[in-house]
Protein backbone atom coordinates (compact mmCIF):
# COMPACT_ATOMS: atom_id res chain seq x y z
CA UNK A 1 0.00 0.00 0.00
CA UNK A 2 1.08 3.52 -0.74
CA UNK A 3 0.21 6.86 0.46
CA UNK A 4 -0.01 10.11 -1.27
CA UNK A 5 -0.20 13.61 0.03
CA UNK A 6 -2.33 15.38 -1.68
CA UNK A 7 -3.40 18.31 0.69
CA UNK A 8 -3.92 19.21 3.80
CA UNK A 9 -7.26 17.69 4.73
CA UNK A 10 -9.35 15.77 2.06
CA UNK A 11 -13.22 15.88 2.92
CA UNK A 12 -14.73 13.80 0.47
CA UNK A 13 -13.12 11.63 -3.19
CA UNK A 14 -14.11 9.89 -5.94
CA UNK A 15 -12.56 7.96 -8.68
CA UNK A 16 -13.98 7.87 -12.05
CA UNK A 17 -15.56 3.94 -13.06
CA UNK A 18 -11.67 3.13 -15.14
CA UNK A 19 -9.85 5.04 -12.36
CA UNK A 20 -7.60 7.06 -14.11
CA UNK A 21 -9.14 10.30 -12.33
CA UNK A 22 -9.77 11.06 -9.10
CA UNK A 23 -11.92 14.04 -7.75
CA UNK A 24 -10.94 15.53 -4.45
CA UNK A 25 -12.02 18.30 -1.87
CA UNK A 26 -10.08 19.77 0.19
CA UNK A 27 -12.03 21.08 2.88
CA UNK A 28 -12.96 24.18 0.61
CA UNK A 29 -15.69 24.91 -1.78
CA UNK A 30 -13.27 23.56 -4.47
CA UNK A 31 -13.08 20.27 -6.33
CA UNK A 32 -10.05 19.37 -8.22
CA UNK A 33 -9.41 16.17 -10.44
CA UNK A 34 -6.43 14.73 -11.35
CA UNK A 35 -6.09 12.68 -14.42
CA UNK A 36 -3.65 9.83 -14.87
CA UNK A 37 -3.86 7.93 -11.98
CA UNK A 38 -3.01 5.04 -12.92
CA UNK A 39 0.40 5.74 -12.43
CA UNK A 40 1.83 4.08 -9.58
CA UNK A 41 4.19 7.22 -9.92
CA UNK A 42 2.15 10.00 -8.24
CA UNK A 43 3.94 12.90 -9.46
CA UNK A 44 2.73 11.94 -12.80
CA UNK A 45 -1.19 12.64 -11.92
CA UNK A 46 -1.94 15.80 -13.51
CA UNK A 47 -3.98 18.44 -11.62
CA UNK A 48 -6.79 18.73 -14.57
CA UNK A 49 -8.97 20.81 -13.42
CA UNK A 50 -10.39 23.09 -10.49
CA UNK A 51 -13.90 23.45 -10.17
CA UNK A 52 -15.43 26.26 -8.03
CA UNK A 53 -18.82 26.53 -8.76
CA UNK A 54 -20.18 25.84 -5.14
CA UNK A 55 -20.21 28.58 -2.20
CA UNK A 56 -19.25 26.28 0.97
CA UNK A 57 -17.73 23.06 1.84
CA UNK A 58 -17.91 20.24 -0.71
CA UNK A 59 -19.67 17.50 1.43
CA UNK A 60 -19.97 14.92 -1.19
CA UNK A 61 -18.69 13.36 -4.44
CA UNK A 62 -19.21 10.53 -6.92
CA UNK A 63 -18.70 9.62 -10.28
CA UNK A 64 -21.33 7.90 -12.53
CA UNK A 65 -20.72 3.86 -13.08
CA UNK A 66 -22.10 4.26 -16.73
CA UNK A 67 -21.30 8.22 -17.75
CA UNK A 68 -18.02 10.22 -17.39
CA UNK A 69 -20.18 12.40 -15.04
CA UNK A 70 -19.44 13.61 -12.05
CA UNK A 71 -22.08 14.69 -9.30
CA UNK A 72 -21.09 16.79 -5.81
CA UNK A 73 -23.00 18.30 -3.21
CA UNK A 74 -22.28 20.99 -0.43
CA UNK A 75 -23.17 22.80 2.77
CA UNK A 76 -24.34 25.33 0.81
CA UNK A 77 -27.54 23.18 -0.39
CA UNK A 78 -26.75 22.81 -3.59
CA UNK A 79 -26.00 20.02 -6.02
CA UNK A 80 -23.70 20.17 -9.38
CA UNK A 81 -23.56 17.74 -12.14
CA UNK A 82 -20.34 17.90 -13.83
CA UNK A 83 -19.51 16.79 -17.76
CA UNK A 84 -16.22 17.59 -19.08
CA UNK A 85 -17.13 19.23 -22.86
CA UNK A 86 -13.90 18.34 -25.23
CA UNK A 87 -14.68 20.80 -27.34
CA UNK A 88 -14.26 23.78 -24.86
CA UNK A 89 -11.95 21.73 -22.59
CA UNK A 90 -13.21 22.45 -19.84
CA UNK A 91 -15.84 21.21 -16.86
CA UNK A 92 -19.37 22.32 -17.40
CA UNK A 93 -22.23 21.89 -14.07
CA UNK A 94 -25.66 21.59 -14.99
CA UNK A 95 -28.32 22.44 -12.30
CA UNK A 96 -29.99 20.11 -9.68
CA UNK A 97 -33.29 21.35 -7.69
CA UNK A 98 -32.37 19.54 -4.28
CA UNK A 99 -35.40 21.40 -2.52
CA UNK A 100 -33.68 20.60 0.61
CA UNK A 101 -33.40 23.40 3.08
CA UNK A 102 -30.16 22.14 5.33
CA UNK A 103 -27.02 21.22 4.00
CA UNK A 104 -26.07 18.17 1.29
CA UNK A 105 -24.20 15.45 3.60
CA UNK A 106 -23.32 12.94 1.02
CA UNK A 107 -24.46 11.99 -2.71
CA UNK A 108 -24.92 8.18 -4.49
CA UNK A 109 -25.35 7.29 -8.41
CA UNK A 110 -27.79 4.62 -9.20
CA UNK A 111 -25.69 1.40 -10.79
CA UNK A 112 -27.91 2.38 -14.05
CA UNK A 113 -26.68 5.51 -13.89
CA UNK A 114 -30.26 7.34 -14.70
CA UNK A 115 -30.51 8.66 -11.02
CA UNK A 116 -28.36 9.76 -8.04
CA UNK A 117 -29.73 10.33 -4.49
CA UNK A 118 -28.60 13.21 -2.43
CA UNK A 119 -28.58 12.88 1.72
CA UNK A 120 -29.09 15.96 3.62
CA UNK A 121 -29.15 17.33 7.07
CA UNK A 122 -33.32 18.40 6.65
CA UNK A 123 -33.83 14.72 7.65
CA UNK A 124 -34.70 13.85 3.43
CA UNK A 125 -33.40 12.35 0.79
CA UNK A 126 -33.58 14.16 -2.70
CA UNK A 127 -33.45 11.27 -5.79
CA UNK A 128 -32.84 13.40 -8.51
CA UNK A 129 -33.03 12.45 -12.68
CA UNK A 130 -32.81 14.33 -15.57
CA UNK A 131 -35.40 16.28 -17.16
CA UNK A 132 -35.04 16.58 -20.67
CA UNK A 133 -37.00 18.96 -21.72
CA UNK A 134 -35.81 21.42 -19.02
CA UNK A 135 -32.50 20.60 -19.64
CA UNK A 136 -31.87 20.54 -15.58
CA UNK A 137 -32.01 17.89 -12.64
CA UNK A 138 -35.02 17.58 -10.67
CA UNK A 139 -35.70 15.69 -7.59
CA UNK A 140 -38.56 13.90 -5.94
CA UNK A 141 -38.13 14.01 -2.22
CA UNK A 142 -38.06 11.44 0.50
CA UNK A 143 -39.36 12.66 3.73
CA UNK A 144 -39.61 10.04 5.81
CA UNK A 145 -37.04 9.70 8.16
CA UNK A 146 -39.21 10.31 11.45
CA UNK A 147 -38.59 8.65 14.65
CA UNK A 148 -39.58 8.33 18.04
CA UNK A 149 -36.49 8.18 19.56
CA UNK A 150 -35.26 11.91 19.44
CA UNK A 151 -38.63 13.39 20.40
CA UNK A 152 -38.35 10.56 23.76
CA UNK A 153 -34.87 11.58 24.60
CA UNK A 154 -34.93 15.29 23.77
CA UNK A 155 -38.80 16.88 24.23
CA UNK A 156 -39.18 20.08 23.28
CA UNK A 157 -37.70 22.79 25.88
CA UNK A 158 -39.99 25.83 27.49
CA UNK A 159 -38.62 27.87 24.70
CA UNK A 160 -40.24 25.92 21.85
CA UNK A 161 -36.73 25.21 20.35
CA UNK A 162 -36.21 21.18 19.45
CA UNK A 163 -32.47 19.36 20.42
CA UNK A 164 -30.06 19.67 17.65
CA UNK A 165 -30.11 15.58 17.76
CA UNK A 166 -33.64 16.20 16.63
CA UNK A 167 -32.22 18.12 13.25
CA UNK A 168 -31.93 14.13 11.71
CA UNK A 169 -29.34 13.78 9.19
CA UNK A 170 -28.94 11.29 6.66
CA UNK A 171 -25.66 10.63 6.54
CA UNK A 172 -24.96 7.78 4.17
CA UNK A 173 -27.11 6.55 1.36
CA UNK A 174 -26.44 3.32 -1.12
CA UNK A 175 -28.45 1.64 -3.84
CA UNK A 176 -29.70 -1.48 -4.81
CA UNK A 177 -28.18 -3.22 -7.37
CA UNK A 178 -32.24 -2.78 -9.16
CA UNK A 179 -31.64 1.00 -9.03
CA UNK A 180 -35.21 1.05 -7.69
CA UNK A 181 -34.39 0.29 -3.58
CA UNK A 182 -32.82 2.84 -1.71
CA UNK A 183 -30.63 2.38 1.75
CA UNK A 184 -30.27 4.97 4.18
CA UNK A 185 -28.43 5.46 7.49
CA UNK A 186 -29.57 8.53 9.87
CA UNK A 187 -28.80 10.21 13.36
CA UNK A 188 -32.04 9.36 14.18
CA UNK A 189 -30.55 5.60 15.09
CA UNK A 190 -32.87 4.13 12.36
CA UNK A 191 -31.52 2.05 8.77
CA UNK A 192 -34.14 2.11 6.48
CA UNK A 193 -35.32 0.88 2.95
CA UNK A 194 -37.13 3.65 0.90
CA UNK A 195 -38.74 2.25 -2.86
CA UNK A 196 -36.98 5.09 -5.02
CA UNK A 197 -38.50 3.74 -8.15
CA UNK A 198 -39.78 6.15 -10.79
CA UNK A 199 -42.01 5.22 -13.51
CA UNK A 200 -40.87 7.41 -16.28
CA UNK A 201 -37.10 6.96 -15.60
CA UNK A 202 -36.87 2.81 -14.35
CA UNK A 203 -38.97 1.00 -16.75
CA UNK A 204 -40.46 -1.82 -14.79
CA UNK A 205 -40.53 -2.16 -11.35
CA UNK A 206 -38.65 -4.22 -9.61
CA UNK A 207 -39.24 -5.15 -5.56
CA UNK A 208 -36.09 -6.68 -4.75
CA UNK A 209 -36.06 -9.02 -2.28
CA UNK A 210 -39.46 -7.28 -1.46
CA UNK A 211 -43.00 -8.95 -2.14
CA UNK A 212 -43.95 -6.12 -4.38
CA UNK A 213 -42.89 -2.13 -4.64
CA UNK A 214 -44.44 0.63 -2.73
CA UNK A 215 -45.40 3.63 -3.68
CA UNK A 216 -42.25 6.47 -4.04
CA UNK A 217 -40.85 7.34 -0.93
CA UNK A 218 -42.57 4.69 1.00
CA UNK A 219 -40.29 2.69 3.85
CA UNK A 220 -40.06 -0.69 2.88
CA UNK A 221 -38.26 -1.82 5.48
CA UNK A 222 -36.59 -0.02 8.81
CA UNK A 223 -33.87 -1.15 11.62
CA UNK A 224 -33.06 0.42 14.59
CA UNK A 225 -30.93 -2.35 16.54
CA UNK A 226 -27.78 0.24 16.21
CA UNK A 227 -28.60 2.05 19.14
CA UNK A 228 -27.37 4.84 17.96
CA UNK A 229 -26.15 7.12 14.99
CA UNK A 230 -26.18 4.97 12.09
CA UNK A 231 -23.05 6.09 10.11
CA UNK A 232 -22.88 4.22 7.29
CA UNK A 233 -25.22 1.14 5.22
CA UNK A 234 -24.42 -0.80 2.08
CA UNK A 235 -25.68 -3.26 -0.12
CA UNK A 236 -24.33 -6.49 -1.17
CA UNK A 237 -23.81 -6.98 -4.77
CA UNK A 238 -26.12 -9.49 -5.24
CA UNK A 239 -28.84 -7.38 -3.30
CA UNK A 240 -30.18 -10.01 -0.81
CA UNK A 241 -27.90 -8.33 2.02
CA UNK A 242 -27.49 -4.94 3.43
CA UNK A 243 -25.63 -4.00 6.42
CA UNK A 244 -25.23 -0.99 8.35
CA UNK A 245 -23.10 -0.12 11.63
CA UNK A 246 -23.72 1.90 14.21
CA UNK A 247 -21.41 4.98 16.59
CA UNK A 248 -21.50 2.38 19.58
CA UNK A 249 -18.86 0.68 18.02
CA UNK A 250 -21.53 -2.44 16.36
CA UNK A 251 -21.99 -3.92 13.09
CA UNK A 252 -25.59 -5.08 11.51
CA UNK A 253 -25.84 -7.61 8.82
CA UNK A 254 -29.61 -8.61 7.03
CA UNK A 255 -30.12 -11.51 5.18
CA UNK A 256 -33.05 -11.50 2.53
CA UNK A 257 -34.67 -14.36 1.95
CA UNK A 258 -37.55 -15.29 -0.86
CA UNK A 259 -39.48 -12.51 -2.14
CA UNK A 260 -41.76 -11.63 1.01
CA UNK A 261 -40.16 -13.60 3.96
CA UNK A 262 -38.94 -11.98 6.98
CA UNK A 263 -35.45 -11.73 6.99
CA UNK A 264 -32.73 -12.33 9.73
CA UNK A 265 -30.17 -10.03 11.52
CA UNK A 266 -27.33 -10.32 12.98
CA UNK A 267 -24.74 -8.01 15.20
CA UNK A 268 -21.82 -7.67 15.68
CA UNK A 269 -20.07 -6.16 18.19
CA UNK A 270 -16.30 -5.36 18.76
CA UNK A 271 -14.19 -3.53 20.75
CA UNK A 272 -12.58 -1.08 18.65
CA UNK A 273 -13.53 2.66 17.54
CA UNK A 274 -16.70 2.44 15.28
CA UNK A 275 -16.74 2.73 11.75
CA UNK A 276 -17.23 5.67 9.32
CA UNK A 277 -17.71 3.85 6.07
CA UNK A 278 -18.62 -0.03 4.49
CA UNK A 279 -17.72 -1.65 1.35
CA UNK A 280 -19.27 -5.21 0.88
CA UNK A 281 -15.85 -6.67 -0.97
CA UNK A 282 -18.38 -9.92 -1.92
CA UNK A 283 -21.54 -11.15 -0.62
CA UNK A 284 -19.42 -13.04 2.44
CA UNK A 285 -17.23 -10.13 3.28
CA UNK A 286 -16.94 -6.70 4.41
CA UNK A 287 -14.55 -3.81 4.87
CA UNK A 288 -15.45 -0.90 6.82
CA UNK A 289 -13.00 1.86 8.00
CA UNK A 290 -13.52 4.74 10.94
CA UNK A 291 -11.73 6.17 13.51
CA UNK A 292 -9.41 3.18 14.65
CA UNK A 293 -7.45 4.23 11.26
CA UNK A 294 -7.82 1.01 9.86
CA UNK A 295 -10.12 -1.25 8.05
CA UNK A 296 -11.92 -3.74 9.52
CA UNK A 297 -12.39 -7.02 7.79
CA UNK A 298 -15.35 -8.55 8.53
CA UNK A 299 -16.70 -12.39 7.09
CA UNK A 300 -18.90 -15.53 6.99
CA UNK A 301 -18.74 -18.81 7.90
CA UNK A 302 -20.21 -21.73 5.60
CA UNK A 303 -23.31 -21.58 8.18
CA UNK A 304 -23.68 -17.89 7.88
CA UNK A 305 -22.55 -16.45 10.79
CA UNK A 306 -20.20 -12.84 10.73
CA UNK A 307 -17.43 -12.24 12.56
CA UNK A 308 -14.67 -9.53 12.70
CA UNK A 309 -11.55 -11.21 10.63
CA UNK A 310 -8.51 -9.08 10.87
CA UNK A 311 -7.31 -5.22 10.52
CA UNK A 312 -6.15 -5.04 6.72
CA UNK A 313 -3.09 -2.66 7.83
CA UNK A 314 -0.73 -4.40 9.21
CA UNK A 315 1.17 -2.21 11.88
CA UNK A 316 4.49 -3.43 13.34
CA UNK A 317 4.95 -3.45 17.13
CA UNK A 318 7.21 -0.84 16.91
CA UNK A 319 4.49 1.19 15.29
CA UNK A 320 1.96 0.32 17.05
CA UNK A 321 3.76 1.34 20.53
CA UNK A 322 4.87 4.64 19.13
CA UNK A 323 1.52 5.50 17.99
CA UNK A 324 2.83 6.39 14.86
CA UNK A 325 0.99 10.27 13.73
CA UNK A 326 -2.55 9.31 12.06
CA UNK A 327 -3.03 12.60 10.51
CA UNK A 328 -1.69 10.87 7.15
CA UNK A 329 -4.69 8.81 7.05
CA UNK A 330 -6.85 12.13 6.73
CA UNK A 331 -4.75 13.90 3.97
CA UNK A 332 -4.09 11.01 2.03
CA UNK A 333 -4.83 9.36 -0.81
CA UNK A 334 -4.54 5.21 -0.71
CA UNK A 335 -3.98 2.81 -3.00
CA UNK A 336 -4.97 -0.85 -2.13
């Protein structure tokens, strides 16, 4: 493994789907891409371009799977959609209507490409596709990320103002492989299902490992054995598991049976820092990363049963005992 220092602080990356760019923020209202990564040789990437077309903190990035497009999102509420014109040379942003009214936490394509799905801090989701004949990105918006929990622990005060743990924020978001099922993870201590299918953009429906699809922005399912913030949730690649881990340091995995069937959960706890981000690497295993600086490898047995494997970077005793300075895990750039 090698690390590169790109700047400072890097809030949010993405690579393009042949990874030979990269687009970074670094903790500004700026995005920059480099091309030619695919050099093992860093100081051949090429600073492309520098894109500066949002007003606060860039809060989320990712490239399409299908089109060289790149979406990002911000504090400032806004979303961008970016497509690099040849003939100009240059980065053009088209327009997306969020209608959110806190700031953009984090942004997902659909595999299909046709829609990405923007988390915010209003406690929403905006799924946003292209309008054609507007020639801009509009969004339907999912609302329903409303739990008990906040209004039980934090009641409204004499002075009519609500707990900022009441503000839920939806943190993470990830898509079925169906590009019709959407996965969210929220403050609110809740994992949830929303069907994100839309008629005019999907074609058919398809449920999933659901009975049958529900209307827009309807929960399909919902799972609130975290305990607390839910920081991240992902999808397996086959889409008949999810799982989703929690600030207390706990790990959630659900299992999908037929088409209708209740399906089965499973935690797992452990005793390091909790995680930040998941990545299923297969439908038996798991890599998350957090604030233990190191990614967690978590598997299955042939009887189905998770368990925490092994930290991926290996650390020397020598390192380990000096506590060797982890600010080069926040700056940094790694290739696995």
């Amino acid at each position: 493994m090698s690390v590169f220092n790109l700047t400072d602080s890097i809030t949010c990356h993405a690579w393009n789907r042949d990874r030979s760019k990269v687009a970074i923020c670094p903790n500004t209202n700026e995005i920059w891409i480099y091309s030619n990564c695919q050099a093992v040789d860093v100081a051949q990437w090429r600073k492309e371009a520098v894109l500066t077309e949002h007003d606060m903190v860039v809060s989320g990035l990712d490239w399409s799977p299908v089109h060289d497009m790149l979406v990002s999102c911000s504090h400032d509420r806004s979303a961008f959609v970016w497509k690099y014109e040849p003939s100009e040379r240059k980065w053009k942003p088209s327009l997306v209507v969020l209608r959110i009214t806190r700031a953009a936490m984090t942004v997902k394509w659909s595999p299909n490409g046709k829609k990405f799905a923007v988390g915010s801090s209003a406690k929403c989701v905006s799924v946003c596709y292209y309008e054609q004949a507007e020639n801009w990105w509009i969004s339907k918006v999912i609302k329903k990320h409303k739990s008990t929990y906040a209004s039980i622990l934090f009641p409204l005060s004499s002075s009519s103002h609500c707990h900022p743990i009441c503000h839920r924020r939806v943190v993470d978001v990830d898509w079925h492989p169906n590009s019709q099922l959407l996965l969210t993870a929220s403050t609110d201590m809740q994992c949830r299902v929303f069907a994100a299918y839309v008629p005019d953009v999907d074609g058919a429906p398809d449920a999933g490992p659901f009975a049958a699809m529900a209307p827009f922005g309807e929960v399909m399912a919902e799972f609130d054995n975290a305990n607390s913030w839910v920081t991240a949730a992902v999808w397996s690649p086959s889409g008949t598991r999810l799982a989703f881990t929690g600030h207390g340091s706990s790990i959630h995995f659900v299992h999908f049976g037929r088409p209708g069937e209740v399906p089965t959960l499973q935690t797992v706890r452990f005793s390091h820092l909790p995680l930040t981000r998941l990545l299923f690497l297969s439908n038996d295993a798991v890599v998350g990363c957090g604030h233990d600086f190191n990614l967690l490898l978590f598997t299955t047995s042939p009887q189905g049963f998770w368990s925490f494997s092994e930290f991926l970077d290996k650390k020397s005793a020598a390192t380990t005992a000096s506590k060797v300075d982890k600010s080069e895990f926040n700056n940094g750039i790694y290739i696995l």
